[in-house]
N, C-alpha and C. Protein backbone atom coordinates (compact mmCIF):
# COMPACT_ATOMS: atom_id res chain seq x y z
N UNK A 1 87.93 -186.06 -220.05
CA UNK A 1 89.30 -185.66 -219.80
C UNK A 1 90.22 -186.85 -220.07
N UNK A 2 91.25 -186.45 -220.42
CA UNK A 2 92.09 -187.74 -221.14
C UNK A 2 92.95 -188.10 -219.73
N UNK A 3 93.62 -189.25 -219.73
CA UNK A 3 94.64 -189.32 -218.59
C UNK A 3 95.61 -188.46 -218.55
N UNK A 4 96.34 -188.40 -219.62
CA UNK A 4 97.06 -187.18 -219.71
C UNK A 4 97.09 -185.91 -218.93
N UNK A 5 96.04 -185.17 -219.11
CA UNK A 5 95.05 -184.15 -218.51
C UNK A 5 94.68 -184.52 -217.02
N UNK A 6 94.55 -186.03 -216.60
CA UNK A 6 94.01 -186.37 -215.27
C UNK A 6 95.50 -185.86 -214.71
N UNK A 7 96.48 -186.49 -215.09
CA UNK A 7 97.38 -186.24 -214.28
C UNK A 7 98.08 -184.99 -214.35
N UNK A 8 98.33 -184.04 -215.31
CA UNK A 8 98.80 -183.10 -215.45
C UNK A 8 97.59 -182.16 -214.13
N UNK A 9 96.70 -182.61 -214.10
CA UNK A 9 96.01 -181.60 -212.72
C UNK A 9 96.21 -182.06 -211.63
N UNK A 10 96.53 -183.21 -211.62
CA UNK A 10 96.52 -184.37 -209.75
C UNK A 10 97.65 -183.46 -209.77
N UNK A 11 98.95 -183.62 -210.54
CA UNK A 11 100.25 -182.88 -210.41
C UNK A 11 100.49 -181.78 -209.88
N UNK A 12 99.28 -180.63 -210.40
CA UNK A 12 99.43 -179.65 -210.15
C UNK A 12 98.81 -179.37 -208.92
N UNK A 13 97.64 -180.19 -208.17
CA UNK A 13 97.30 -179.91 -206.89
C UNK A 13 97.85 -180.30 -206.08
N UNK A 14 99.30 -181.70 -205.83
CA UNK A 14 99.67 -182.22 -204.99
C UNK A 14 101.45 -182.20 -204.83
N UNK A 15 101.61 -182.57 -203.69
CA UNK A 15 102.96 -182.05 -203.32
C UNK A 15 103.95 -182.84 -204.18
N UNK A 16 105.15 -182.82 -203.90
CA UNK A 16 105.79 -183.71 -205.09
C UNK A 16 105.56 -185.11 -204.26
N UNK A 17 106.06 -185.00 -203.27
CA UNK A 17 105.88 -186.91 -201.98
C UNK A 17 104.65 -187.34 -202.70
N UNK A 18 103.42 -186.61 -202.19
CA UNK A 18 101.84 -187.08 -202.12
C UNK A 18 102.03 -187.56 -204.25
N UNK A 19 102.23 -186.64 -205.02
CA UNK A 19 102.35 -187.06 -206.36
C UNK A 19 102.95 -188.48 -207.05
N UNK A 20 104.44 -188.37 -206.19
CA UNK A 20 104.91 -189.84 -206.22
C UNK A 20 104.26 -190.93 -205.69
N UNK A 21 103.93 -190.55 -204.49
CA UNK A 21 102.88 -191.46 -204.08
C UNK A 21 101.78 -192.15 -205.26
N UNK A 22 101.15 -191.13 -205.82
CA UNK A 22 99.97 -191.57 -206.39
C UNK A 22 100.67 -192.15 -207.41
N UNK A 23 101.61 -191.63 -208.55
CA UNK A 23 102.13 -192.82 -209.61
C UNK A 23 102.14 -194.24 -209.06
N UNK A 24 102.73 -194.07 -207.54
CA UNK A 24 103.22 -195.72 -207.30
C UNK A 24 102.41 -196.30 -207.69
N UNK A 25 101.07 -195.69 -206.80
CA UNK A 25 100.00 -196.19 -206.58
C UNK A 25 99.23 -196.91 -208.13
N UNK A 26 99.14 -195.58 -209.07
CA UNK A 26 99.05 -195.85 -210.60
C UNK A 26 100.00 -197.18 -211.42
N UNK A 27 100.83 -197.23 -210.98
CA UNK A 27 102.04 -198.36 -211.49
C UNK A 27 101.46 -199.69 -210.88
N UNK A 28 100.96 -199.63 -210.00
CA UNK A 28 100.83 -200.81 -209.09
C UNK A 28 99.03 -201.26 -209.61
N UNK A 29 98.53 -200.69 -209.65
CA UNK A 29 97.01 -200.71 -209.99
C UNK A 29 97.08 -201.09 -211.69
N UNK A 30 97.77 -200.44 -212.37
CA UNK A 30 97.95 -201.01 -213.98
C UNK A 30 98.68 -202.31 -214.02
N UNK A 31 99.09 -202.80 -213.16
CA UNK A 31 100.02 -204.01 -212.61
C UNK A 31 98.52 -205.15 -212.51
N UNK A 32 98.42 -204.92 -211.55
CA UNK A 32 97.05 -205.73 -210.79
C UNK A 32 95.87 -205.66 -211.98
N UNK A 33 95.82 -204.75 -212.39
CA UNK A 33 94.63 -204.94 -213.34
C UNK A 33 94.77 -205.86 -214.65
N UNK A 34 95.70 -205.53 -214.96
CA UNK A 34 96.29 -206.92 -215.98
C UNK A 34 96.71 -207.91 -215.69
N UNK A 35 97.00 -208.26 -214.23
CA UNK A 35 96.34 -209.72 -213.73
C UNK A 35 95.02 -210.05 -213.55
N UNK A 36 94.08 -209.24 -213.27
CA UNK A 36 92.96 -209.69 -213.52
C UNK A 36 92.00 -209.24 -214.14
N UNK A 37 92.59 -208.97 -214.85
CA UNK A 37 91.81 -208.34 -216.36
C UNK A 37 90.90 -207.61 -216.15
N UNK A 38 91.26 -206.72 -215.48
CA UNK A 38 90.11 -205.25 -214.83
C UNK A 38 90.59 -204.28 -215.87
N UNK A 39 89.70 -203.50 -215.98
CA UNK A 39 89.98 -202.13 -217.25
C UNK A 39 90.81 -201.73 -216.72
N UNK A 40 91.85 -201.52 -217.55
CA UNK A 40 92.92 -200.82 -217.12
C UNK A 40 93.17 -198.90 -217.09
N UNK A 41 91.99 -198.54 -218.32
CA UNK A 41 91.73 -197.33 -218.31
C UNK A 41 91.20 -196.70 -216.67
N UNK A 42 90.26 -197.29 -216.45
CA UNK A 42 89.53 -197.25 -215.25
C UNK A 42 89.94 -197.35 -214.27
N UNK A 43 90.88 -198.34 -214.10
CA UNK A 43 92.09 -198.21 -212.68
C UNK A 43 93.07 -197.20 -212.74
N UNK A 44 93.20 -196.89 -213.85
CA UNK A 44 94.96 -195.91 -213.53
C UNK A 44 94.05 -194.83 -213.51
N UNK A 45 92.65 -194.07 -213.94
CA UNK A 45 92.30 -193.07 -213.52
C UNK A 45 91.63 -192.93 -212.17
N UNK A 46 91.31 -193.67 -211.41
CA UNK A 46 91.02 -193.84 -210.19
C UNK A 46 92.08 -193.81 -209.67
N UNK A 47 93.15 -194.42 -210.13
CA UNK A 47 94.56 -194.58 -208.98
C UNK A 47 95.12 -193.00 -209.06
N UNK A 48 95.03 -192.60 -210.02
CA UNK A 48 95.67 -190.95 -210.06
C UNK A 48 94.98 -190.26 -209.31
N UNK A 49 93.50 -190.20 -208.85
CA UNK A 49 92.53 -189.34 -208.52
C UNK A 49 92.05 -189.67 -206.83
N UNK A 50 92.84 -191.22 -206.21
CA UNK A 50 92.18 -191.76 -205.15
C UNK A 50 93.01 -190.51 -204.04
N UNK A 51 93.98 -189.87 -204.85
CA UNK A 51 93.90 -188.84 -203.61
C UNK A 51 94.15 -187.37 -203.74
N UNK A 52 93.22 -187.19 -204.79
CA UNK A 52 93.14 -185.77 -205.44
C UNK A 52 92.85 -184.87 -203.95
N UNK A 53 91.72 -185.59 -203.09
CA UNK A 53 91.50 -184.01 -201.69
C UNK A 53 92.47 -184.41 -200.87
N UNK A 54 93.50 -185.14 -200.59
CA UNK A 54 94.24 -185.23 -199.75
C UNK A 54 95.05 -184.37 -198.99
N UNK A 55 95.51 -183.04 -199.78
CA UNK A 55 95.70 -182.21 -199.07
C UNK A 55 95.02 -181.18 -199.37
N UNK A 56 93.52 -181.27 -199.28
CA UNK A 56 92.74 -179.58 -199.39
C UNK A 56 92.37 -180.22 -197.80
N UNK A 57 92.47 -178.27 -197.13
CA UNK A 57 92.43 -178.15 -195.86
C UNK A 57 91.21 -179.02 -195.56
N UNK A 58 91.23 -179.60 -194.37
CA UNK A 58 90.54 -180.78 -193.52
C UNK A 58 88.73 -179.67 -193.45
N UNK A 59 88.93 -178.13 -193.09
CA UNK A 59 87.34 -177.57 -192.84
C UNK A 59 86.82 -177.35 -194.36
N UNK A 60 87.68 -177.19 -195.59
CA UNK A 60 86.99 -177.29 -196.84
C UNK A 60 86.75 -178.53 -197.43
N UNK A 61 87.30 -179.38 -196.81
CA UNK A 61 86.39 -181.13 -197.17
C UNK A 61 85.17 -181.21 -196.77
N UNK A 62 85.01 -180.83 -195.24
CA UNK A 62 84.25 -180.95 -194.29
C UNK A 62 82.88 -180.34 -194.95
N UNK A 63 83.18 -179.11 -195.22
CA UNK A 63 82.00 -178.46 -196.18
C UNK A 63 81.64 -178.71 -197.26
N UNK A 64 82.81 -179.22 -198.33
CA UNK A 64 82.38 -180.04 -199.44
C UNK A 64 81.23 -180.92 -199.03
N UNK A 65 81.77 -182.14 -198.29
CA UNK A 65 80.69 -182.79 -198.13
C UNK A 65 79.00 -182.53 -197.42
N UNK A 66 79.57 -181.75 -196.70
CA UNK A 66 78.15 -180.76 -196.49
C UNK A 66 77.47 -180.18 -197.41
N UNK A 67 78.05 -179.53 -198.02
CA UNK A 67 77.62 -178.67 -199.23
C UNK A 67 76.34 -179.96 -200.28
N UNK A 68 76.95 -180.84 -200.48
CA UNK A 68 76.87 -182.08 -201.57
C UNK A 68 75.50 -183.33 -200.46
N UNK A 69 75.72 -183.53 -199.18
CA UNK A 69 74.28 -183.80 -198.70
C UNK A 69 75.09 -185.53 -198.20
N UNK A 70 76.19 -185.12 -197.97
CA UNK A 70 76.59 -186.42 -197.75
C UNK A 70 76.61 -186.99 -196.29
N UNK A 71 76.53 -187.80 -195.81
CA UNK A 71 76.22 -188.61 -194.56
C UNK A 71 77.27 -189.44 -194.40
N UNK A 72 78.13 -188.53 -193.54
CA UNK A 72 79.35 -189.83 -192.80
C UNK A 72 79.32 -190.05 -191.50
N UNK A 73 79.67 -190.92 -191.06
CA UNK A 73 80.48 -191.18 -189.33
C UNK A 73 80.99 -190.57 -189.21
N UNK A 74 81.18 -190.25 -187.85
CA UNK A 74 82.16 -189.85 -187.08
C UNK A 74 83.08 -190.20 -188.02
N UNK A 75 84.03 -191.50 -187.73
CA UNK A 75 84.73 -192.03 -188.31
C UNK A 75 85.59 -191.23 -189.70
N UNK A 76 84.11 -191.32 -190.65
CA UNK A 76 84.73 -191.22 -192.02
C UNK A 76 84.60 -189.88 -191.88
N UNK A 77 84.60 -188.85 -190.87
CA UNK A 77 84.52 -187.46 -191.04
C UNK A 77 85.91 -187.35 -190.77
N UNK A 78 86.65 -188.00 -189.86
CA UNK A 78 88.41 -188.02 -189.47
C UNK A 78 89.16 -186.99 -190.51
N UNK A 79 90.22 -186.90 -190.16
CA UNK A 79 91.03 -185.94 -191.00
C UNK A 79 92.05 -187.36 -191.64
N UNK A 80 92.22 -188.55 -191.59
CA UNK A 80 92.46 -189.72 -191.90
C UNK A 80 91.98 -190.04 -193.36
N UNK A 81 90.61 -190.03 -193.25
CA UNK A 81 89.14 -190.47 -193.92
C UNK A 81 88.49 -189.87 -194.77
N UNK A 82 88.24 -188.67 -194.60
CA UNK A 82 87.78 -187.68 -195.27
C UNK A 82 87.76 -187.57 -196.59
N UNK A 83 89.29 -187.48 -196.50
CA UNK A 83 89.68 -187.44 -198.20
C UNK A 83 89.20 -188.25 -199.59
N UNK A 84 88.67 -189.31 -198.81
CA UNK A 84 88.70 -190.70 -199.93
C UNK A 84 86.79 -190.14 -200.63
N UNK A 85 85.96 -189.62 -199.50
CA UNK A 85 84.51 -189.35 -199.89
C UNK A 85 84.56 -187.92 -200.84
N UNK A 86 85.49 -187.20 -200.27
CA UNK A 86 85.54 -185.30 -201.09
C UNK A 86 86.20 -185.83 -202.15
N UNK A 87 87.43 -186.64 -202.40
CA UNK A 87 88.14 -186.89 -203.66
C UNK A 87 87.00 -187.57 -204.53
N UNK A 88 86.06 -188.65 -203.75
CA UNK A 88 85.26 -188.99 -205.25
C UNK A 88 84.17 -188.34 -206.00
N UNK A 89 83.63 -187.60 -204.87
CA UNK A 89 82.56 -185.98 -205.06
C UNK A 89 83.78 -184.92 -206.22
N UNK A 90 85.26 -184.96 -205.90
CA UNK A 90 85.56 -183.97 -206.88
C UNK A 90 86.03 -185.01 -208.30
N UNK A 91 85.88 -186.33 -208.01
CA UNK A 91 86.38 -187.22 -209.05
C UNK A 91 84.89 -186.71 -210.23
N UNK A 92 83.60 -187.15 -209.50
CA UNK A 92 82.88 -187.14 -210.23
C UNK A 92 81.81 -185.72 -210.46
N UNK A 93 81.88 -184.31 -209.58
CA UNK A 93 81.98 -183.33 -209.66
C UNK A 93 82.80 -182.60 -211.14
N UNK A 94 83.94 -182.26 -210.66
CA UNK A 94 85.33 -181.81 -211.94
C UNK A 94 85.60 -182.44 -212.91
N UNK A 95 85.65 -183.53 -213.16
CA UNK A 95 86.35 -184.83 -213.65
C UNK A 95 85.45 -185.97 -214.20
N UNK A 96 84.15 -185.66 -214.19
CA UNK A 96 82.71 -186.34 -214.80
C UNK A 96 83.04 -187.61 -214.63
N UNK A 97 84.09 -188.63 -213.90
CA UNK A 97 84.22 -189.85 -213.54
C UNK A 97 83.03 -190.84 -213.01
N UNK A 98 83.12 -192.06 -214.05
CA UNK A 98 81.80 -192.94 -213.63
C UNK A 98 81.55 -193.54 -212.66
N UNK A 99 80.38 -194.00 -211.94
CA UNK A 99 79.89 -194.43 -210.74
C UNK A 99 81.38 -195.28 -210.15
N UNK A 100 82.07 -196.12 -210.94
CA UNK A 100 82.69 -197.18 -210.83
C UNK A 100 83.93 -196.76 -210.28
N UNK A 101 84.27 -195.96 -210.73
CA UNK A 101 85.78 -195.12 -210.43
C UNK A 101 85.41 -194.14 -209.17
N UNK A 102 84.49 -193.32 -208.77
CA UNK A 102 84.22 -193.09 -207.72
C UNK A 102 84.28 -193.58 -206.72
N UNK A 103 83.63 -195.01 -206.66
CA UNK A 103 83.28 -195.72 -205.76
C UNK A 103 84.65 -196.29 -205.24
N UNK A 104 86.08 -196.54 -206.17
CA UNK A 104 87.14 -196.90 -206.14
C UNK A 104 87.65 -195.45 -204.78
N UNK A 105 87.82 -194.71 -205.79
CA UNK A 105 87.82 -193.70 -204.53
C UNK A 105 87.77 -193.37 -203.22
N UNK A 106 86.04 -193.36 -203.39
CA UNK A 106 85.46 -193.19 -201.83
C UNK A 106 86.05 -194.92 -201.11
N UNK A 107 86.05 -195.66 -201.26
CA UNK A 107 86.72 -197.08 -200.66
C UNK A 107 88.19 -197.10 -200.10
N UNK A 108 88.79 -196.44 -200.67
CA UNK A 108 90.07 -196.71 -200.72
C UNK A 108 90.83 -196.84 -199.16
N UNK A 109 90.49 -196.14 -198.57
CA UNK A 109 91.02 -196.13 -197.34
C UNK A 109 90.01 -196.94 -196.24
N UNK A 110 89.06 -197.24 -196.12
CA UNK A 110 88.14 -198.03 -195.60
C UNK A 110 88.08 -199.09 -195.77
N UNK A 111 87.77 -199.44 -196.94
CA UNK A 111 86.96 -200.23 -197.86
C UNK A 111 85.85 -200.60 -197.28
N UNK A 112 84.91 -201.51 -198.07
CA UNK A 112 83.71 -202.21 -197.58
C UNK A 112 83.08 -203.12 -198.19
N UNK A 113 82.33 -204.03 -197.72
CA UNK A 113 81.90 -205.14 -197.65
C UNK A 113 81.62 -205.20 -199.05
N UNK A 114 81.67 -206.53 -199.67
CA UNK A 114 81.22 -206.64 -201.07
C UNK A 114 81.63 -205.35 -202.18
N UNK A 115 83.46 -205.17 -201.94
CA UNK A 115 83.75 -204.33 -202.98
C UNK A 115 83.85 -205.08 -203.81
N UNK A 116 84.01 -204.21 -205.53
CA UNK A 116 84.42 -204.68 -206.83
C UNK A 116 85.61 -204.63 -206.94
N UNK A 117 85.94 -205.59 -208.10
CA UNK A 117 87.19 -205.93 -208.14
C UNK A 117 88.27 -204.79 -208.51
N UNK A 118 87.32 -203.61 -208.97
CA UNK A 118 88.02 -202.38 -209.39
C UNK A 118 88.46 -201.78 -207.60
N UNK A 119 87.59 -201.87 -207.32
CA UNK A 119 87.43 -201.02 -206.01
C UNK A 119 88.70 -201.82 -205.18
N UNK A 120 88.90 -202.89 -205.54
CA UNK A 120 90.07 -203.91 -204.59
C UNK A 120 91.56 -203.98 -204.89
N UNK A 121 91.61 -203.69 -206.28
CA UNK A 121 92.31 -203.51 -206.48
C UNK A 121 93.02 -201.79 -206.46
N UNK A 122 92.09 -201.37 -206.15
CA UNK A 122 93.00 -199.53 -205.90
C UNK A 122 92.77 -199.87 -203.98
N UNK A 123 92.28 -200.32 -203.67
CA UNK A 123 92.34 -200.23 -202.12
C UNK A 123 93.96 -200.79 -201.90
N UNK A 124 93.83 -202.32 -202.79
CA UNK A 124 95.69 -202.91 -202.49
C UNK A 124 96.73 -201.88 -202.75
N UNK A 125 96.64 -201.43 -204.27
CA UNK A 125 97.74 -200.68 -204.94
C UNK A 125 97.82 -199.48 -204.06
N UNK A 126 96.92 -198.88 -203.11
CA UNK A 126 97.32 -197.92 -202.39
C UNK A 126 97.83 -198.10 -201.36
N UNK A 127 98.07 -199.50 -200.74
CA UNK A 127 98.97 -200.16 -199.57
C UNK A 127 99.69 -200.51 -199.88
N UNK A 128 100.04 -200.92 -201.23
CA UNK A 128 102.07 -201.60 -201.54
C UNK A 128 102.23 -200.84 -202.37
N UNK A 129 102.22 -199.70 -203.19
CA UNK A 129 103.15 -199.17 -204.23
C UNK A 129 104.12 -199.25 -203.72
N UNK A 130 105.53 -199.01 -204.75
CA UNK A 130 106.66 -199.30 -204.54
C UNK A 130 106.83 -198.62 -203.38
N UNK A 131 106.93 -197.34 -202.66
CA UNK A 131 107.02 -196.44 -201.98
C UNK A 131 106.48 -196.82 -200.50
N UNK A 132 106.02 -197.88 -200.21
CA UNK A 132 105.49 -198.03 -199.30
C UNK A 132 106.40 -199.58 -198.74
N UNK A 133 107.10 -199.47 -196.98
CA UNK A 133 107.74 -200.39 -197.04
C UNK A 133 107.74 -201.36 -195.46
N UNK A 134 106.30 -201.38 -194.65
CA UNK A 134 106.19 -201.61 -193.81
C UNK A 134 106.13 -202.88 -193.71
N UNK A 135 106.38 -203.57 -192.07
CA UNK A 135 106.57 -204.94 -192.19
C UNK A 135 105.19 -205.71 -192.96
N UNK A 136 105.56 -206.49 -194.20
CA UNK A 136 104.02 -207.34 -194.44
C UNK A 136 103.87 -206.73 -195.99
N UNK A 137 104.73 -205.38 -196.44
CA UNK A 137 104.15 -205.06 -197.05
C UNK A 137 104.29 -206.00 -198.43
N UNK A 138 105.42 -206.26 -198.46
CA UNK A 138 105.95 -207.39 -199.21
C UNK A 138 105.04 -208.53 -199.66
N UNK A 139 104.42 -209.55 -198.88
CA UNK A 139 104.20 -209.98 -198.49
C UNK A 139 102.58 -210.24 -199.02
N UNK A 140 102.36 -208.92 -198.83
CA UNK A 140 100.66 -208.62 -199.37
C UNK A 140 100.81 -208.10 -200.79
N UNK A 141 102.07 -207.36 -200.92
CA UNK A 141 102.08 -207.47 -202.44
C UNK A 141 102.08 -208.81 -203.23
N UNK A 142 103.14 -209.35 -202.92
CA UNK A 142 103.12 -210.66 -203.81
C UNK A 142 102.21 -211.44 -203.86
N UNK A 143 100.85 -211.80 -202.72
CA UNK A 143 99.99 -212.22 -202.52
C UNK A 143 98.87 -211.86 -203.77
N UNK A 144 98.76 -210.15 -203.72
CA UNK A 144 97.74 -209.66 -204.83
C UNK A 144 97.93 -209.95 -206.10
N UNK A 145 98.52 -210.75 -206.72
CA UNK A 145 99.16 -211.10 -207.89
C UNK A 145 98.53 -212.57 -207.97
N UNK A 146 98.46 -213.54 -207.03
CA UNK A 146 97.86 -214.66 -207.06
C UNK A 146 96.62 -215.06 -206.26
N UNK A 147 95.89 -214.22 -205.61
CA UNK A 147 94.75 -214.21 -204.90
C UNK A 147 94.44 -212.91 -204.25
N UNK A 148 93.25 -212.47 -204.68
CA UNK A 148 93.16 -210.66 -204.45
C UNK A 148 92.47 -210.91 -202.84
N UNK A 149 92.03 -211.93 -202.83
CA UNK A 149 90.72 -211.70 -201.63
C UNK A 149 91.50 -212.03 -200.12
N UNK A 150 92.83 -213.27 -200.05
CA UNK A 150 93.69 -213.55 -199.43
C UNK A 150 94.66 -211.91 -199.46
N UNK A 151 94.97 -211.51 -200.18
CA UNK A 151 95.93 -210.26 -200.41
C UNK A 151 94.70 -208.89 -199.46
N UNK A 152 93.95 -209.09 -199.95
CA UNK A 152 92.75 -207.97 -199.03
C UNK A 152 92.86 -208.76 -197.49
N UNK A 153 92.82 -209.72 -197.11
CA UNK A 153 92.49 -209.94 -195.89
C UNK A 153 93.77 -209.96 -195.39
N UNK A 154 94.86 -210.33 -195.63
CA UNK A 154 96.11 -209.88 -195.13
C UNK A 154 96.73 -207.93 -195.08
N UNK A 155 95.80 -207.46 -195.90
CA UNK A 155 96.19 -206.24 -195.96
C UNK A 155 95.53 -205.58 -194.53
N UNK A 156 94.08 -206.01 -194.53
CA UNK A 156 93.24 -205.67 -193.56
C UNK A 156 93.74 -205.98 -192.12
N UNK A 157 94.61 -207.45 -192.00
CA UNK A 157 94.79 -207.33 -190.70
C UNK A 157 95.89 -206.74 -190.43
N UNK A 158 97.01 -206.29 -191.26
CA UNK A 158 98.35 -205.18 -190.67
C UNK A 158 97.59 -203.98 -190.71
N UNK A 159 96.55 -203.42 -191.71
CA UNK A 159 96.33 -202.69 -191.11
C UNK A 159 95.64 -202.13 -189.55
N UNK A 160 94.52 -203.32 -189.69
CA UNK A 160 93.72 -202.85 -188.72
C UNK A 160 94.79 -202.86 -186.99
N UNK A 161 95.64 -204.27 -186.93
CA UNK A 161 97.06 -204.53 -185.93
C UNK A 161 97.30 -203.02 -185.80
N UNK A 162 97.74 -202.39 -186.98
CA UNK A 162 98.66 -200.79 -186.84
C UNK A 162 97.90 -199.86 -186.04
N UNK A 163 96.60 -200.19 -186.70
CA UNK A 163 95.24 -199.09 -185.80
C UNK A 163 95.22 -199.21 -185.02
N UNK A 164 94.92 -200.42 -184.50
CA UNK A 164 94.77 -200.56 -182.80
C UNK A 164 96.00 -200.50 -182.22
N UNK A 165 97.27 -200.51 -182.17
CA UNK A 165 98.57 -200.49 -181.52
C UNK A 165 98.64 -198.33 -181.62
N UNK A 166 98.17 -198.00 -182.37
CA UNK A 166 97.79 -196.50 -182.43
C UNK A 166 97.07 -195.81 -181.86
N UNK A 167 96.02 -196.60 -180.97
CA UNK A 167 94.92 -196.21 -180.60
C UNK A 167 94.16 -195.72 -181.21
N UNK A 168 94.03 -195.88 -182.33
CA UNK A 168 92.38 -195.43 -183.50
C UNK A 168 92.00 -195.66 -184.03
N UNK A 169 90.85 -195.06 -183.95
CA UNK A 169 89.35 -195.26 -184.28
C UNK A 169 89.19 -196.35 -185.66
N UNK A 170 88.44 -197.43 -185.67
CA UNK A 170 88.62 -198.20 -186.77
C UNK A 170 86.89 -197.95 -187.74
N UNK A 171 87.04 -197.80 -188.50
CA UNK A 171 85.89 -197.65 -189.44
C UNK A 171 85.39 -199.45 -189.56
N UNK A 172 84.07 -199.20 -189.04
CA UNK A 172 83.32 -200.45 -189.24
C UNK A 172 83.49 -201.40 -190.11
N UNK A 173 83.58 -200.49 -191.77
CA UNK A 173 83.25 -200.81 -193.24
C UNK A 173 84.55 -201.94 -193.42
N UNK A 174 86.01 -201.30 -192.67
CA UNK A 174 87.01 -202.20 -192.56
C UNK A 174 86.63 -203.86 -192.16
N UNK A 175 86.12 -203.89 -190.72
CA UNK A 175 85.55 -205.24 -190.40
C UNK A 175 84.78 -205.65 -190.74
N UNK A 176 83.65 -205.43 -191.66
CA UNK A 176 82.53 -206.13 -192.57
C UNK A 176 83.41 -206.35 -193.93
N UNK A 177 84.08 -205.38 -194.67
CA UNK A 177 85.05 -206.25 -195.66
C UNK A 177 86.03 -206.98 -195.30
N UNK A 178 86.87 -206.77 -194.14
CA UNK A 178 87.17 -208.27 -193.87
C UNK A 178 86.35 -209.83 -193.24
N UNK A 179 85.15 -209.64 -193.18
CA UNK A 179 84.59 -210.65 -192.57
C UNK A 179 83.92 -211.22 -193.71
N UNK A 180 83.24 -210.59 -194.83
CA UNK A 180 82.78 -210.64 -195.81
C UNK A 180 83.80 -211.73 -197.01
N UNK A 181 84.88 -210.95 -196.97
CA UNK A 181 85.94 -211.62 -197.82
C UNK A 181 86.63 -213.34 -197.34
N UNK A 182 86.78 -213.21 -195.86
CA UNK A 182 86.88 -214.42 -195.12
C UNK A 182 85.36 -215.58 -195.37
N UNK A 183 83.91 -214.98 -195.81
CA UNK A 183 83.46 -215.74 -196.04
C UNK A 183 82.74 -216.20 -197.58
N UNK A 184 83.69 -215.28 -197.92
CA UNK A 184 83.55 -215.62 -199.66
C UNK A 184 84.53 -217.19 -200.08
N UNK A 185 85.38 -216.61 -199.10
CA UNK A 185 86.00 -217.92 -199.59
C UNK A 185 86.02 -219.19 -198.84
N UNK A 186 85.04 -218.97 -198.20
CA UNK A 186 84.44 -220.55 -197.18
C UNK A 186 84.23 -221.31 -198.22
């Protein structure tokens, strides 16, 4: 399927907000990838697709992944979470998308320990697209431009701060990629 085609269907399954959303997201990931010379084909189709199930009802994810033999947490079963494992099952289901771009996918909202640089860079671009304007966000953008792994660990701790001031539930995979990344660069 050409990009063209990727997006002319993300379009047609998602609201106009959630759609804009994902360009940002796409703008920002073709950004980052040509700083670090990540395929750029490969990121902007992952960035279009990281939230293709986002709005299919929360009990037809639930069964997707049932259906398919998949094993989540608690956690990643959330109506939060969900989306990122059914979107890469329909990335690479519908959309014959390679191991690599999946995996971008299923990460995106979690992440985890020892991601690729593909996978790091759609986890960032889906926390600062333009559209997104919380305190820090700034901040972690400009960062991902000159150090991805500093830009991930600053992303990780507003987020995880937001979670816990929310009261919820934090996915493990979050604190092993940030602990992981803190000791990459020891």
């Amino acid at each position: 399927m050409t990009e063209n085609e990727i997006i002319n269907t993300v379009r047609s399954r998602m609201s106009e907000r959630r759609f804009r959303h994902t360009e940002g997201c796409a703008a920002m990931a073709d950004e980052l990838a040509r700083r670090w010379g990540e395929d750029v084909s490969l990121v902007r189709r992952a960035a279009y697709l990281h939230d293709i199930a986002k709005e299919i009802p929360y009990e037809d994810q639930l069964k997707m992944i049932d259906e398919f033999g998949v094993i989540l947490t608690r956690t990643q079963r959330s109506e939060k979470i969900i989306h990122a494992f059914s979107g890469a099952l329909i990335a690479w289901k519908e959309f014959s998308e390679p191991e690599e771009v999946c995996a971008a996918i299923r990460w995106h909202t979690t992440a985890r320990r020892g991601m690729s640089r593909l996978e790091k860079i759609i986890w960032l671009a889906d926390l600062t697209e333009e559209g997104r304007s919380f305190p820090g966000c700034d901040d972690i953008r400009q960062l991902a431009f000159r150090d991805l792994s500093s830009a991930l660990v600053l992303g990780f701790d507003i987020t995880l701060r937001f979670l816990i001031n929310k009261g919820n539930e934090i996915d493990s995979n979050m604190i092993e990629a940030r602990n992981y990344e803190i000791a990459s660069r020891a």
